[in-house]
C-alpha atoms as a PDB file:
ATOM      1  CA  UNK A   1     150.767 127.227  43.310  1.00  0.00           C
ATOM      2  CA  UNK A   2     148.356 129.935  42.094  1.00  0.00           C
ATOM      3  CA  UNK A   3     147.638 128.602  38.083  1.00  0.00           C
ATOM      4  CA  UNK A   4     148.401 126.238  35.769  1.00  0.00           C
ATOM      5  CA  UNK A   5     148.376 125.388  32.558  1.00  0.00           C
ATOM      6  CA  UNK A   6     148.897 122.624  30.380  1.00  0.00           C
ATOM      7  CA  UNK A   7     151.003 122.906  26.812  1.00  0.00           C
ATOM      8  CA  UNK A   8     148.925 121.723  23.540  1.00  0.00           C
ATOM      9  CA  UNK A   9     150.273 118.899  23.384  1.00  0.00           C
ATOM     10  CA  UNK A  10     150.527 117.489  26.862  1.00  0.00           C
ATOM     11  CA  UNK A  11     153.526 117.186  27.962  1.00  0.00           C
ATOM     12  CA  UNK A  12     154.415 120.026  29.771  1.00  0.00           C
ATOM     13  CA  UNK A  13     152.763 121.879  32.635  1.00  0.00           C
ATOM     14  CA  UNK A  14     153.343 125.765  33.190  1.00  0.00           C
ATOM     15  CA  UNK A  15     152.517 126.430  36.928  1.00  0.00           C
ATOM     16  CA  UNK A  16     152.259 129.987  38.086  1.00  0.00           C
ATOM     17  CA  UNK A  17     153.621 130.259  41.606  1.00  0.00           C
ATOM     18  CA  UNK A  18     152.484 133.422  44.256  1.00  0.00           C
ATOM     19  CA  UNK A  19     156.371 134.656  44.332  1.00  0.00           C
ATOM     20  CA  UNK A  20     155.684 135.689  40.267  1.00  0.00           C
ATOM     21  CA  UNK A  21     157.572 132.918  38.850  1.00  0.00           C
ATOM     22  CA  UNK A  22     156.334 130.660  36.137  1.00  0.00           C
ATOM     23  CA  UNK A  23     157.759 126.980  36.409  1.00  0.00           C
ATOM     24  CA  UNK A  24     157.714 124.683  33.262  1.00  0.00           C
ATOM     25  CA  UNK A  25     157.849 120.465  34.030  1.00  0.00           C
ATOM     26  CA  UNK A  26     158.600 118.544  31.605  1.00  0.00           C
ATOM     27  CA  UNK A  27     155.804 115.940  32.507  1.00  0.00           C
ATOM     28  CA  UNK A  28     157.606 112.668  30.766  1.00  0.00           C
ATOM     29  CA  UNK A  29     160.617 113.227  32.805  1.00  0.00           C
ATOM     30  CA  UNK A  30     159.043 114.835  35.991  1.00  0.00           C
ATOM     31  CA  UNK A  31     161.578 117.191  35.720  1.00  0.00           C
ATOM     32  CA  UNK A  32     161.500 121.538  35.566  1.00  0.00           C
ATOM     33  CA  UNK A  33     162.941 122.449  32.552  1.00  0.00           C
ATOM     34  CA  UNK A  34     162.701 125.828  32.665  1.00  0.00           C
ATOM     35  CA  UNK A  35     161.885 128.898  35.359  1.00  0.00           C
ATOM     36  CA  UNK A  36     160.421 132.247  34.071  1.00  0.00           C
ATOM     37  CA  UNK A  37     161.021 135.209  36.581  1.00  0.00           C
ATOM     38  CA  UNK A  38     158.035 137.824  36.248  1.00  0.00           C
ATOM     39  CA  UNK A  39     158.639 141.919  36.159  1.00  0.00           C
ATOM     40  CA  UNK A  40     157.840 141.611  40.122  1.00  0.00           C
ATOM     41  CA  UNK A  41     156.797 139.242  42.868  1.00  0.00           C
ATOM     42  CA  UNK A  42     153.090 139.614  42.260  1.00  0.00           C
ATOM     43  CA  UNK A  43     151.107 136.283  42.184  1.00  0.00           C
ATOM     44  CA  UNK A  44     150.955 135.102  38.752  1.00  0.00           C
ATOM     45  CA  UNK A  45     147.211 135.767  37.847  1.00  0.00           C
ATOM     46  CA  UNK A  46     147.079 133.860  34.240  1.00  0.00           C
ATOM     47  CA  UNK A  47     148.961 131.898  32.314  1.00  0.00           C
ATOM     48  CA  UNK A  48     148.284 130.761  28.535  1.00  0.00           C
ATOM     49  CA  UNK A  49     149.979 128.692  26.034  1.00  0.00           C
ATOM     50  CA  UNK A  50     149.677 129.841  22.119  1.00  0.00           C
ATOM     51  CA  UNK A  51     147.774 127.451  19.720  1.00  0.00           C
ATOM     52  CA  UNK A  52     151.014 125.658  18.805  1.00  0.00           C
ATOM     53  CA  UNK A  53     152.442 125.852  22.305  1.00  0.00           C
ATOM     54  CA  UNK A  54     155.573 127.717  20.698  1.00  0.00           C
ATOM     55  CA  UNK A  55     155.207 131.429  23.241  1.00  0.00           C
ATOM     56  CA  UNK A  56     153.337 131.589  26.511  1.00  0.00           C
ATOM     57  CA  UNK A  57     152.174 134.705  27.583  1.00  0.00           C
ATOM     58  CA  UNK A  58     151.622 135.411  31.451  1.00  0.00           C
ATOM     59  CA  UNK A  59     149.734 138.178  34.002  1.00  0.00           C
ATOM     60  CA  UNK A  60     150.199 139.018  37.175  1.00  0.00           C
ATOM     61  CA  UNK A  61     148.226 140.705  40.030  1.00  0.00           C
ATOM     62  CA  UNK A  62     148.357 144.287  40.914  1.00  0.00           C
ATOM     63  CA  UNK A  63     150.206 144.463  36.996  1.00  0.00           C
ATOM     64  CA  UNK A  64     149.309 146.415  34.466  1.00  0.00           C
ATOM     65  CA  UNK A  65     152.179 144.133  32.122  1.00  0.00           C
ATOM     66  CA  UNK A  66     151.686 140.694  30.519  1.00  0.00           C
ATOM     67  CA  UNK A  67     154.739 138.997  28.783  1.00  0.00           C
ATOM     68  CA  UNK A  68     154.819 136.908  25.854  1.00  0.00           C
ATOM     69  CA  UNK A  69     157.898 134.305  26.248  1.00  0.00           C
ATOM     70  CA  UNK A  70     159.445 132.458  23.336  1.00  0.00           C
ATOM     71  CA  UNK A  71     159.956 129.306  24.310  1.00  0.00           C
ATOM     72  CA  UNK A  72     161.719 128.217  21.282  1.00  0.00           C
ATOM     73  CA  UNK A  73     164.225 131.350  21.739  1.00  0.00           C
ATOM     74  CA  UNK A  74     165.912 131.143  24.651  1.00  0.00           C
ATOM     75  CA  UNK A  75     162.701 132.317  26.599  1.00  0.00           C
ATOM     76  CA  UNK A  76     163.084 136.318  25.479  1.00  0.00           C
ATOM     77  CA  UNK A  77     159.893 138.106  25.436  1.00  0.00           C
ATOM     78  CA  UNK A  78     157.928 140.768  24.747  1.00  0.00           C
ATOM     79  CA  UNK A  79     156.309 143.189  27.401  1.00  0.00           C
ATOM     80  CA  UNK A  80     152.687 144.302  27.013  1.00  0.00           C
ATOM     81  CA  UNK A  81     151.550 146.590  29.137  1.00  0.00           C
ATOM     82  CA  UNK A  82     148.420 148.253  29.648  1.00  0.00           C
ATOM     83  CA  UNK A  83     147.736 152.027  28.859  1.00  0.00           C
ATOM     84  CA  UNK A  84     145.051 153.817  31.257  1.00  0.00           C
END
C-alpha cells in the first residue's frame, strides 16, 4: 500500500497500491468492489475523494496525468494532464 483514502461518508476505503492501481473496499462487507488501473505502473502518489464522494481523482509518481473517475458511471474518467 502506498495511500489511502477514506470516502465522505465512511464506508469505503480507496487504497493506492505501488503497481498504479487504485483498490476500492467496501468496508461493511470487507469486500473490493471495484479496481481502478492507472495510465502506468507508477506508485499511486495521491488519491482524493470529491465533497460528495461521487468522482475520485488520483496521481501518480513520475506522471504528469491525474484522472478523475466517476464512480457512479461505470468508473470512466477524465485525464488531466499537466502542460510544462
Amino acid at each position: 500500500m502506498k495511500v489511502a483514502e477514506f470516502h465522505p461518508d465512511g464506508l469505503v476505503l480507496a487504497i493506492g497500491l505501488e503497481n498504479g492501481v487504485v483498490i476500492i473496499y467496501d468496508i461493511r462487507t470487507q469486500e473490493k468492489a471495484i479496481s481502478l488501473d492507472g495510465p502506468n505502473s507508477s506508485s499511486v502518489k495521491n488519491i482524493q475523494f470529491s465533497n460528495k464522494g461521487f468522482q475520485i481523482a488520483v496521481c501518480w509518481e513520475n506522471s504528469d496525468i491525474c484522472r478523475v473517475y466517476s464512480l457512479h458511471k461505470q468508473c470512466e474518467f477524465v485525464e488531466i494532464k499537466h502542460a510544462g
